[in-house]
Protein backbone atom coordinates (compact mmCIF):
# COMPACT_ATOMS: atom_id res chain seq x y z
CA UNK A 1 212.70 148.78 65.20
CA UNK A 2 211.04 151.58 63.17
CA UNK A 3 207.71 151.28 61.44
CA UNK A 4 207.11 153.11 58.51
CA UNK A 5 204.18 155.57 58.92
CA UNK A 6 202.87 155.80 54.91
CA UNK A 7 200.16 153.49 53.11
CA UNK A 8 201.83 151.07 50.63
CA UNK A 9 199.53 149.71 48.08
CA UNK A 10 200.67 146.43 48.53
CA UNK A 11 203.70 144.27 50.53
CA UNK A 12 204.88 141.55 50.93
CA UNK A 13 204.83 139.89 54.95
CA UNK A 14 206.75 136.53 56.64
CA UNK A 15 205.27 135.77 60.01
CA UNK A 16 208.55 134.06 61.61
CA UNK A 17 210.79 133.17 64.20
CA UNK A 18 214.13 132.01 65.71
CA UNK A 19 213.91 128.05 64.15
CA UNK A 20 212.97 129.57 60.68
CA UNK A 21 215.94 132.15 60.51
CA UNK A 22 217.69 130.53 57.80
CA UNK A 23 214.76 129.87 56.18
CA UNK A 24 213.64 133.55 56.32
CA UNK A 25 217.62 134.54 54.90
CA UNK A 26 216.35 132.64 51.74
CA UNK A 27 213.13 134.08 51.31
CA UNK A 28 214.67 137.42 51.65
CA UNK A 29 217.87 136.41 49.38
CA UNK A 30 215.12 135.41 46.43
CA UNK A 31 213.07 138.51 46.84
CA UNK A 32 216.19 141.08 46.45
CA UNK A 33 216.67 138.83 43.68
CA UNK A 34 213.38 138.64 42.18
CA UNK A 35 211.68 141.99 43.46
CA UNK A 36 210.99 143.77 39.97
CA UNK A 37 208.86 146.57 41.39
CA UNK A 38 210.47 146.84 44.99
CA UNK A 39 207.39 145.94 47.16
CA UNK A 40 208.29 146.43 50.50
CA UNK A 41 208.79 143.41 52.67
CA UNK A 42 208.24 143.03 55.96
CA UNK A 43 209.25 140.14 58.50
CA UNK A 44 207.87 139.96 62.12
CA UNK A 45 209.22 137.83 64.87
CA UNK A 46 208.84 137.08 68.70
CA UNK A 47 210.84 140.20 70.70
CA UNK A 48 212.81 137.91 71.86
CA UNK A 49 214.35 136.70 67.96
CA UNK A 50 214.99 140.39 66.63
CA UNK A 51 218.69 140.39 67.41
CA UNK A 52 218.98 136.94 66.07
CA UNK A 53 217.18 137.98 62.55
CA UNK A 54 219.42 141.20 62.60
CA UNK A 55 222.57 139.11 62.95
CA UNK A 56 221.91 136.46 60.14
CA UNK A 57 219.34 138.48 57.37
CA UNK A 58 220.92 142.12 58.45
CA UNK A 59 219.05 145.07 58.28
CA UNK A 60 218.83 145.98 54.55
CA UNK A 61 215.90 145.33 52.12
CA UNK A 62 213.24 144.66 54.88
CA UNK A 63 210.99 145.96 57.64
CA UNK A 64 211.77 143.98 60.57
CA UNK A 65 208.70 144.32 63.42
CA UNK A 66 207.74 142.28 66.17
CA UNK A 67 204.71 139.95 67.00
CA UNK A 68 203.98 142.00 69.94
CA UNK A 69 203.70 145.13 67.94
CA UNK A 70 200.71 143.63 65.87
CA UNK A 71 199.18 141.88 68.53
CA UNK A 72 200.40 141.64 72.44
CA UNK A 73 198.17 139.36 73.50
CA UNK A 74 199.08 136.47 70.78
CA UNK A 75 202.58 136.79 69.89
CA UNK A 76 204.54 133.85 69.67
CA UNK A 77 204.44 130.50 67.57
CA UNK A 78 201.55 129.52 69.05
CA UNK A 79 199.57 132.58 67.66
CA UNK A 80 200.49 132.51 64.10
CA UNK A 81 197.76 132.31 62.47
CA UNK A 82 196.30 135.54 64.84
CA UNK A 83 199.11 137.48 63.89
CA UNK A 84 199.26 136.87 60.66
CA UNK A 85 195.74 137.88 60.05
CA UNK A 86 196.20 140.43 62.13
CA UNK A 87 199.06 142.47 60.36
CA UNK A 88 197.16 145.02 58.63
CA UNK A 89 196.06 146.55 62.25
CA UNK A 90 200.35 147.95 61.46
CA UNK A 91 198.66 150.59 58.86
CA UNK A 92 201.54 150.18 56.42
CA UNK A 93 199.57 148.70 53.76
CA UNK A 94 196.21 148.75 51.93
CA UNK A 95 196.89 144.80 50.68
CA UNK A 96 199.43 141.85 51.89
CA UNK A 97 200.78 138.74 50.11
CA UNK A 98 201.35 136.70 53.64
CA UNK A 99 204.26 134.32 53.07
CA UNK A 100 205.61 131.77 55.13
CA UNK A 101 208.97 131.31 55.93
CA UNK A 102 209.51 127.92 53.91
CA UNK A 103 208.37 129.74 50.55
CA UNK A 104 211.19 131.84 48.15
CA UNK A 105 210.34 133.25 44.72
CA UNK A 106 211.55 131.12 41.80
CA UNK A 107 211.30 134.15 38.88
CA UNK A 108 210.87 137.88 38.71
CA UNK A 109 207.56 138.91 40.23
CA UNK A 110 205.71 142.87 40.31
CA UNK A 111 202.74 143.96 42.12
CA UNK A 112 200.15 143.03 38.58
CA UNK A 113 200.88 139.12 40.00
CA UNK A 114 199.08 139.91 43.13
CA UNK A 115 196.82 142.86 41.99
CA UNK A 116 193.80 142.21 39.54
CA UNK A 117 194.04 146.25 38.96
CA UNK A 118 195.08 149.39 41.29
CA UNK A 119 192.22 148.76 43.74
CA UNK A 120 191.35 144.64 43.96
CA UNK A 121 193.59 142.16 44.54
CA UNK A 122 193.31 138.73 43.53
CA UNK A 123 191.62 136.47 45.72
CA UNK A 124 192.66 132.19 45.82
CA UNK A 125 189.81 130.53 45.85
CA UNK A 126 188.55 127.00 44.30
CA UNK A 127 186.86 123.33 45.73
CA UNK A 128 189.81 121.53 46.45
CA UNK A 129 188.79 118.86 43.31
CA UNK A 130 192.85 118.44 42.57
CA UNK A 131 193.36 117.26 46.18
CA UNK A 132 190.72 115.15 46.52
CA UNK A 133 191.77 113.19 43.31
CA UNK A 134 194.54 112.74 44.86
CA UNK A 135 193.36 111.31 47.89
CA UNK A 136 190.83 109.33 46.33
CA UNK A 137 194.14 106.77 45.42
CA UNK A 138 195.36 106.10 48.79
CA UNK A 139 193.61 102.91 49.83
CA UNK A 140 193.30 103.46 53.39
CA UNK A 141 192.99 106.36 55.68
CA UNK A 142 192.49 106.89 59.57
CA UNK A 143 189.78 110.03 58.71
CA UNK A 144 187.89 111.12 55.98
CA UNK A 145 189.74 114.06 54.40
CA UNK A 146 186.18 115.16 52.88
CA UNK A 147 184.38 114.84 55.93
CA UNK A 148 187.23 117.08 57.22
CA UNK A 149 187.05 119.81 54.88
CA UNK A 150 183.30 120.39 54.85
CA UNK A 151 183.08 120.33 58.81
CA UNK A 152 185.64 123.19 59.20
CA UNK A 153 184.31 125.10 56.65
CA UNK A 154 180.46 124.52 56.59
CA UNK A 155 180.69 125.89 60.04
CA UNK A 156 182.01 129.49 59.13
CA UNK A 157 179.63 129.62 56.16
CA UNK A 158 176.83 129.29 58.57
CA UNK A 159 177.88 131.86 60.86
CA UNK A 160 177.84 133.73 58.14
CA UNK A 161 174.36 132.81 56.35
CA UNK A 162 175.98 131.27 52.52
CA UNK A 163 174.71 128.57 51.27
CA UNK A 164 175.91 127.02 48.12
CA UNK A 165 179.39 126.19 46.88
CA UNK A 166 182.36 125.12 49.01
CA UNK A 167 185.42 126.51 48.73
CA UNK A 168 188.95 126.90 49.90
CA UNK A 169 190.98 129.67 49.90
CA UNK A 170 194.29 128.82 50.57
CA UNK A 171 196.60 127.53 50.84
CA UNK A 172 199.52 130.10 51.03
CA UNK A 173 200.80 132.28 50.43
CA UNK A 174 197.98 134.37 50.08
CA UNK A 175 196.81 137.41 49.22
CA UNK A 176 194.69 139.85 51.52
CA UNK A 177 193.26 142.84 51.76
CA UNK A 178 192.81 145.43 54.76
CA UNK A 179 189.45 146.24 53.91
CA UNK A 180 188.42 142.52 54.12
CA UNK A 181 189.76 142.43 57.66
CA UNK A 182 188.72 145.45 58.67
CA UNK A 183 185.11 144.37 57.26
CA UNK A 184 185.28 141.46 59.35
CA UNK A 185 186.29 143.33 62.32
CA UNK A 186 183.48 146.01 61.80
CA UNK A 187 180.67 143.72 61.00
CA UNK A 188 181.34 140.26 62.99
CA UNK A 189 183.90 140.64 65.75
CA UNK A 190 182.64 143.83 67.11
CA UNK A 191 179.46 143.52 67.12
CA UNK A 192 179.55 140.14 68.67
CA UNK A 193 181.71 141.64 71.62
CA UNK A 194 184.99 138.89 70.16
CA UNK A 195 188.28 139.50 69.23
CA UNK A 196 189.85 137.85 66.42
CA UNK A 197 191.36 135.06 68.57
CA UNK A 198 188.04 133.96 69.68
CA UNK A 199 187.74 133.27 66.06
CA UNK A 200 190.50 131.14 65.54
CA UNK A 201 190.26 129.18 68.89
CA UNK A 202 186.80 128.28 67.48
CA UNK A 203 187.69 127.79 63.95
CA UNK A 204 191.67 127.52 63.05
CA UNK A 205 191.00 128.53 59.62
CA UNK A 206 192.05 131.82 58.79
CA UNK A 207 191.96 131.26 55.28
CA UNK A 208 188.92 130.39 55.36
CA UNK A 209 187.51 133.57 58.05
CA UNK A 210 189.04 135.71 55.25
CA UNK A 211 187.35 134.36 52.41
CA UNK A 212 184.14 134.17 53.88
């Protein structure tokens, strides 16, 4: 496995592994497809699953890395959502659209769909009114979806001293940038003597970390 030591502007990343191979062959099949400007895309997986990826997606058209190279102490299924966030620590990128396995592209797509201009990229974020219409005609459910949704976030907003507006910001794929993380890491996890999976095993969000 060879990483690529140069700054992209922007890729494209699947966190995956051996039960989502096929999966991962058709996210890869629609992007060699659909890939107007050729943003690099790169797939990790367990050590363990490289051979496995190499024998059904090949080696062509994508970066193939492994968990442990991102983050040894969290690789695996189990530390997904670690991993994921954690990608940028790689260096190969400035910005990452972070797409699971289960997604493919439909149309031709370029880097302006994730990029607001050369330097920002666009950030999902809104109050989750469209799914709570929805669930507002089921009859009956076991939890309170609302209840839910402000508990998980409310507590990162604290920790972080916003009041006002709540918001979402997923789900994915998304779009993130190194500097956020790297912000994060400087000014929170640091500081507080953490690492990022202290963060998640507090708060499983990672969407929401990011946003914040």
């Amino acid at each position: 496995i060879k990483l690529l030591h140069y700054m992209n502007k922007l890729v494209l990343y699947c966190k995956s592994y051996d039960k989502d191979v096929n999966r991962a062959k058709q996210l890869l099949d629609s992007i060699i497809k659909y890939n107007t400007d050729e943003i690099p895309f790169y797939i990790s997986v367990p050590e363990k699953d490289v051979n496995l990826f190499k024998s059904i997606l090949g080696t062509a058209n994508y970066h193939l890395v492994t968990d442990e190279s991102i983050d040894i102490d969290n690789a695996g299924w189990h530390g997904q959502q670690i991993v994921k966030s954690q990608f940028w620590k790689l260096g190969v990128c400035e910005n990452y659209v972070c797409v699971d396995s289960d997604c493919f592209f439909i149309k031709p797509f370029s880097i302006s769909d994730f990029m607001f201009d050369s330097e920002t990229p666009y950030t999902i974020c809104h109050e989750y009114k469209s799914f709570f219409e929805f669930i507002e005609k089921i009859p009956v459910l076991p939890f309170d979806p609302y209840e839910s949704f402000l508990k998980e976030r409310l507590h990162i907003m604290d920790l972080f001293g916003r009041n006002g507006v709540v918001y979402d910001f997923g789900p994915g794929p998304t779009i993130w940038s190194t500097k956020v993380w790297q912000s994060l890491e400087d000014g929170y996890i640091k500081p507080n003597n953490m690492k990022f999976a202290d963060l998640i095993h507090a708060n499983g969000s990672e969407f929401t970390w990011y946003g914040e």
